[in-house]
PDB file of N, CA and C in Angstrom:
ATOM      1  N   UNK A   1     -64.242  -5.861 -51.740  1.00  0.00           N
ATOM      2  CA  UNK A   1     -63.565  -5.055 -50.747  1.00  0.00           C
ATOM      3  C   UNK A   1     -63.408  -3.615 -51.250  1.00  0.00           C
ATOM      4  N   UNK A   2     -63.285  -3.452 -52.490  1.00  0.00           N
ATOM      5  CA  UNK A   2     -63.140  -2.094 -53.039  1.00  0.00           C
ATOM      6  C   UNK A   2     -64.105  -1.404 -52.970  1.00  0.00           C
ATOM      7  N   UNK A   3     -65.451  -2.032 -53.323  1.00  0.00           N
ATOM      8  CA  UNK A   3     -66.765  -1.548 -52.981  1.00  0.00           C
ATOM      9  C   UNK A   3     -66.942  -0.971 -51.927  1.00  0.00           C
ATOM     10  N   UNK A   4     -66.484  -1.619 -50.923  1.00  0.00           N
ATOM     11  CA  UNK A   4     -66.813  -0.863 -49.683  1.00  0.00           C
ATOM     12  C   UNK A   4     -65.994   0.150 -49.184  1.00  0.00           C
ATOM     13  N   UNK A   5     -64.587   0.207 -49.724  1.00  0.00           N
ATOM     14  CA  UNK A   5     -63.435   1.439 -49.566  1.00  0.00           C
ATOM     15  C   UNK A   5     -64.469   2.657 -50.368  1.00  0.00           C
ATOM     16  N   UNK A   6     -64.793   2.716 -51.884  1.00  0.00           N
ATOM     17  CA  UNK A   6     -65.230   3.499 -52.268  1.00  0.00           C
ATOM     18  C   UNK A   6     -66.908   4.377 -51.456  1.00  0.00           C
ATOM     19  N   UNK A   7     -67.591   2.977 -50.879  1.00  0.00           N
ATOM     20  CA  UNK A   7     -68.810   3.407 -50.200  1.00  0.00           C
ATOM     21  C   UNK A   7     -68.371   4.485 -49.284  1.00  0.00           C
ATOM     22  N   UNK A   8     -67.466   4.056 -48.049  1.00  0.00           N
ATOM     23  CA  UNK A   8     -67.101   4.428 -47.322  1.00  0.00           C
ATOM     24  C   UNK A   8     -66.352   5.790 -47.277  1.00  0.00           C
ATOM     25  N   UNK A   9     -65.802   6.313 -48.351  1.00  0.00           N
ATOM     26  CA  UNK A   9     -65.356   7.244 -48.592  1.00  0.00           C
ATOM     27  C   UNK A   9     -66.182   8.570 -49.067  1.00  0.00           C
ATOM     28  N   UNK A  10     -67.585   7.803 -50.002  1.00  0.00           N
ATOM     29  CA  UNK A  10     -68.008   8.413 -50.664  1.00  0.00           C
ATOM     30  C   UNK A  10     -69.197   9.058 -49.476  1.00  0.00           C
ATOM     31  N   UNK A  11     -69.428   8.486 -48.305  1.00  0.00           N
ATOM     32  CA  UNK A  11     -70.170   8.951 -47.210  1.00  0.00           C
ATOM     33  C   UNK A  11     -70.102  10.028 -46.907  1.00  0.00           C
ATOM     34  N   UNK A  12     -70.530  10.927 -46.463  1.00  0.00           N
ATOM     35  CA  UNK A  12     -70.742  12.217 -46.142  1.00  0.00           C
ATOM     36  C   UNK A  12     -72.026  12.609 -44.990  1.00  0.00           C
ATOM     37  N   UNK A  13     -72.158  11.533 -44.171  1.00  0.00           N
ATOM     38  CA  UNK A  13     -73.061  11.487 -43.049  1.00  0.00           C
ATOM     39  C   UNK A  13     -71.774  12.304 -41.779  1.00  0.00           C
ATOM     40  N   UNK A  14     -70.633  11.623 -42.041  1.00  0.00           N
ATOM     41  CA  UNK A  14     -69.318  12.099 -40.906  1.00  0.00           C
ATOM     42  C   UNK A  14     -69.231  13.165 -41.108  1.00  0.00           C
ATOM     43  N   UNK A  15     -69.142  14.093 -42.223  1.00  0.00           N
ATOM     44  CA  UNK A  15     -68.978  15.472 -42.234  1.00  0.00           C
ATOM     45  C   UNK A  15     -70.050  16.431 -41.833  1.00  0.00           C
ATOM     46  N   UNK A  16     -70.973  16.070 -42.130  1.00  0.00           N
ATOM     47  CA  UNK A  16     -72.358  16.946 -41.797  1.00  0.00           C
ATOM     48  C   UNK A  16     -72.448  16.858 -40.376  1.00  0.00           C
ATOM     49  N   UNK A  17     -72.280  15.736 -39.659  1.00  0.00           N
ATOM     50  CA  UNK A  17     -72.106  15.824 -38.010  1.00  0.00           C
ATOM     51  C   UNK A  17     -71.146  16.377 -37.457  1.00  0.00           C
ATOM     52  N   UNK A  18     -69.837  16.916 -38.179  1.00  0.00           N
ATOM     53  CA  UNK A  18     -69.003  17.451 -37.662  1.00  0.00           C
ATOM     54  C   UNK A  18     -69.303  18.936 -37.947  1.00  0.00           C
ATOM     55  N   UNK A  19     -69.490  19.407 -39.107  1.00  0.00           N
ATOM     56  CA  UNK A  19     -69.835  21.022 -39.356  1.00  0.00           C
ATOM     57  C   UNK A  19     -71.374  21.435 -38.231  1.00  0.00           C
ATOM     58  N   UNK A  20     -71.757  20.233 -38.024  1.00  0.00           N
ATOM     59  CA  UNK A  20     -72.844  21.077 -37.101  1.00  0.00           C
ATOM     60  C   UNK A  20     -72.429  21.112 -35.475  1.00  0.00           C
ATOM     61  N   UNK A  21     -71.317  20.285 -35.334  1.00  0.00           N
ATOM     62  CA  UNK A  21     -70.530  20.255 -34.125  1.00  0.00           C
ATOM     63  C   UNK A  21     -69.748  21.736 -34.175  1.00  0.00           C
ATOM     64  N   UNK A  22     -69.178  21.847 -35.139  1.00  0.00           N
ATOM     65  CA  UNK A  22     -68.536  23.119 -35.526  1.00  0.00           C
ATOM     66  C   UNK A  22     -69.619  23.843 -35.012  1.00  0.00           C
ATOM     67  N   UNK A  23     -70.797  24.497 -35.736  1.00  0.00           N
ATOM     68  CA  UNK A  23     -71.776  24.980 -35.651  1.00  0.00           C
ATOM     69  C   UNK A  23     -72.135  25.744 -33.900  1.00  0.00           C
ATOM     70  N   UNK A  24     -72.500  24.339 -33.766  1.00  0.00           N
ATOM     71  CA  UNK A  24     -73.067  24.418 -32.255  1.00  0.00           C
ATOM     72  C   UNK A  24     -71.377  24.956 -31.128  1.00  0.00           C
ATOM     73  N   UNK A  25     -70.323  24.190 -31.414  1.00  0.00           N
ATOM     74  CA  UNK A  25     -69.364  25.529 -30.477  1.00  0.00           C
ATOM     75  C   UNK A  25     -69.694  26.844 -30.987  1.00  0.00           C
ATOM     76  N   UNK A  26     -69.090  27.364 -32.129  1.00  0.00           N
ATOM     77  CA  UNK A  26     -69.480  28.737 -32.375  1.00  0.00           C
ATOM     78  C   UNK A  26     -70.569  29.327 -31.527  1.00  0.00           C
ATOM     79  N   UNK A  27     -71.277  28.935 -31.680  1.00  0.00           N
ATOM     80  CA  UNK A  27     -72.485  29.129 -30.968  1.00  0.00           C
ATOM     81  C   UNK A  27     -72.369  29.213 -29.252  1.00  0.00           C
ATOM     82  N   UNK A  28     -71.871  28.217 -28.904  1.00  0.00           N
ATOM     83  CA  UNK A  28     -71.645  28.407 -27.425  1.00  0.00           C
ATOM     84  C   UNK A  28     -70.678  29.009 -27.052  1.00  0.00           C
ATOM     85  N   UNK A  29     -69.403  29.368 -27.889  1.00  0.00           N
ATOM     86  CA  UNK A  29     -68.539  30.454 -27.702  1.00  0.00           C
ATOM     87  C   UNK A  29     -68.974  31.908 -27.544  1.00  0.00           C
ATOM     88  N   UNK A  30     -69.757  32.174 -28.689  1.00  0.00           N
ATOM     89  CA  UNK A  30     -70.815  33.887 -29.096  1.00  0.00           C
ATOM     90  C   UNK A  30     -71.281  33.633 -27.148  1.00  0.00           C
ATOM     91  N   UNK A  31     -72.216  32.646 -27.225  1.00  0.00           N
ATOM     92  CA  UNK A  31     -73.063  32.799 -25.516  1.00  0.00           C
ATOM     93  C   UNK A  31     -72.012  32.821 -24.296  1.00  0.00           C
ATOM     94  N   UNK A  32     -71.067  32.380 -24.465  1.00  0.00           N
ATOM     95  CA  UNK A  32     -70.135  32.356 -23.246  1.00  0.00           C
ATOM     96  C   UNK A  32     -69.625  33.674 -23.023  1.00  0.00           C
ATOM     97  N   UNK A  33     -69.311  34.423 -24.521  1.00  0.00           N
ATOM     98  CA  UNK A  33     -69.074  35.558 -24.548  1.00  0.00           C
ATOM     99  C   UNK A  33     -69.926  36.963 -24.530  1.00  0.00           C
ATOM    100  N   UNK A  34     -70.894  36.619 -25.077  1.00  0.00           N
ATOM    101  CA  UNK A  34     -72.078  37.439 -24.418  1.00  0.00           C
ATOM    102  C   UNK A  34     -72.255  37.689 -22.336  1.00  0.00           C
ATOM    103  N   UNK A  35     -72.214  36.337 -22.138  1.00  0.00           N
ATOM    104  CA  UNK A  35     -72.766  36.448 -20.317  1.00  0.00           C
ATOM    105  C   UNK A  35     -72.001  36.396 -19.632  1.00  0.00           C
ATOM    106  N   UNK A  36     -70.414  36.565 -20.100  1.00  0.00           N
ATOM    107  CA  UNK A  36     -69.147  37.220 -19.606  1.00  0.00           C
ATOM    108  C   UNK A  36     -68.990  38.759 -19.765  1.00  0.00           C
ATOM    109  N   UNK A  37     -69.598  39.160 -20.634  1.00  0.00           N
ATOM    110  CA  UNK A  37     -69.615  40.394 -20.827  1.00  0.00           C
ATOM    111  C   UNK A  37     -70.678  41.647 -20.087  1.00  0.00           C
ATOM    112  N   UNK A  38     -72.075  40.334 -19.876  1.00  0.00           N
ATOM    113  CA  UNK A  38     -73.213  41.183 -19.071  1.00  0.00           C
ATOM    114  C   UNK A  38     -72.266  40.653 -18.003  1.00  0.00           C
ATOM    115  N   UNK A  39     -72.016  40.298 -17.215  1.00  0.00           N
ATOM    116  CA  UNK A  39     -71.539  39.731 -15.776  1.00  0.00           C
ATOM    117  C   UNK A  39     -70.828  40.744 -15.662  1.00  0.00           C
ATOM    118  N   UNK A  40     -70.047  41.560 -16.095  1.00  0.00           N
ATOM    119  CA  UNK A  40     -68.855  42.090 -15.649  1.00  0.00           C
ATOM    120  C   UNK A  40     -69.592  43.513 -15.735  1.00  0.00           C
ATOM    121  N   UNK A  41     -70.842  44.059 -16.537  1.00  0.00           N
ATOM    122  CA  UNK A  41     -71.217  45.152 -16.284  1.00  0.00           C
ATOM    123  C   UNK A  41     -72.490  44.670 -15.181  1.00  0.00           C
ATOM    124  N   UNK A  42     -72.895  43.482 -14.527  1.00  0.00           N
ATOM    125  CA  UNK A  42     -73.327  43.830 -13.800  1.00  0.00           C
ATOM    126  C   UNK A  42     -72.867  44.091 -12.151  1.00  0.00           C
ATOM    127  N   UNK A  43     -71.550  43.676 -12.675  1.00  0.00           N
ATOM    128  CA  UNK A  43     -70.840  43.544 -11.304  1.00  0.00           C
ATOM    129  C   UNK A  43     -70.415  44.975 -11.138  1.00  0.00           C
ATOM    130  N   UNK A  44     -70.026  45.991 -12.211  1.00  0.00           N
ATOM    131  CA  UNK A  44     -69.962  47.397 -11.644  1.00  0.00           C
ATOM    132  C   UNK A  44     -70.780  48.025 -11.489  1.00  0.00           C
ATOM    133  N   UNK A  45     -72.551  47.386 -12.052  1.00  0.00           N
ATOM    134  CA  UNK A  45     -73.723  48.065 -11.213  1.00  0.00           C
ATOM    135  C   UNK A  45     -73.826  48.239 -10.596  1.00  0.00           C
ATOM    136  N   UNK A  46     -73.579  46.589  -9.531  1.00  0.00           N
ATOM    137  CA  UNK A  46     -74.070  46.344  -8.392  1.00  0.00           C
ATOM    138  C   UNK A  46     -72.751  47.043  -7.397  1.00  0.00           C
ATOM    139  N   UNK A  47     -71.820  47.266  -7.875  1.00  0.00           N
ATOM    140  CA  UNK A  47     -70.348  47.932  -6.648  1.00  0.00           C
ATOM    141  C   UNK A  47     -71.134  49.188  -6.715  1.00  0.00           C
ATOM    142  N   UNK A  48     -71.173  50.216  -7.703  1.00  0.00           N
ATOM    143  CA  UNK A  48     -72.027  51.120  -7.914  1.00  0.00           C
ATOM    144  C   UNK A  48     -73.145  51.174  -6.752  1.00  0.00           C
ATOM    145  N   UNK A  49     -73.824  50.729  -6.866  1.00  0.00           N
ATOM    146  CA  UNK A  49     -75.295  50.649  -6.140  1.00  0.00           C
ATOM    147  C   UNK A  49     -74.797  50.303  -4.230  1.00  0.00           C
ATOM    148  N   UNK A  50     -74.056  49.287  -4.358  1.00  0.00           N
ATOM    149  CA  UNK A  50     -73.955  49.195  -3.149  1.00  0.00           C
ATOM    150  C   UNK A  50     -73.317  50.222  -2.229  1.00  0.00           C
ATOM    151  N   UNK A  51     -72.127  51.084  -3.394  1.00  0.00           N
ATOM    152  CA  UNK A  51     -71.280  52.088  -2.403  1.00  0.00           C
ATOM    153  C   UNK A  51     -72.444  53.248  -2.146  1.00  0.00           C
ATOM    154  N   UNK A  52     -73.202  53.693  -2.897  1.00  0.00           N
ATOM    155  CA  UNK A  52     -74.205  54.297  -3.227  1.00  0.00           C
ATOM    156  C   UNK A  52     -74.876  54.235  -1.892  1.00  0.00           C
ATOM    157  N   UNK A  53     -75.481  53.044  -1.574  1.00  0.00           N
ATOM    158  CA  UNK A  53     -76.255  52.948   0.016  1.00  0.00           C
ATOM    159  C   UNK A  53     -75.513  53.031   0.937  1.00  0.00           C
ATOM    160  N   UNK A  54     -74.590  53.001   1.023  1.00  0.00           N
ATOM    161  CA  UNK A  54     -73.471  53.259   2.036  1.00  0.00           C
ATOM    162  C   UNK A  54     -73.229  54.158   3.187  1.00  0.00           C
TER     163      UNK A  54
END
């Protein structure tokens, strides 16, 4: 039974799937925040442009 407390502990398959979980939000946070940021300058393009034809 100890054998397997120590196996089990000594695993490190659980952590590597979690730092790349880590990983991958970071990642989709940076992109969420990137195409929140074009969105909002394209939305004063396009107010721009439209009062423009007006």
């Amino acid at each position: 039974m100890k054998a397997i407390f120590v196996r089990f502990f000594a695993d490190e398959a659980g952590a590597t799937a979690i730092e790349y979980g880590l990983i991958a939000t970071g990642i989709a946070i940076a992109i969420i925040a990137a195409v929140n940021g074009v969105g909002t300058a394209l939305t004063g393009t396009f107010n721009s442009v439209s009062s423009s034809l007006k």
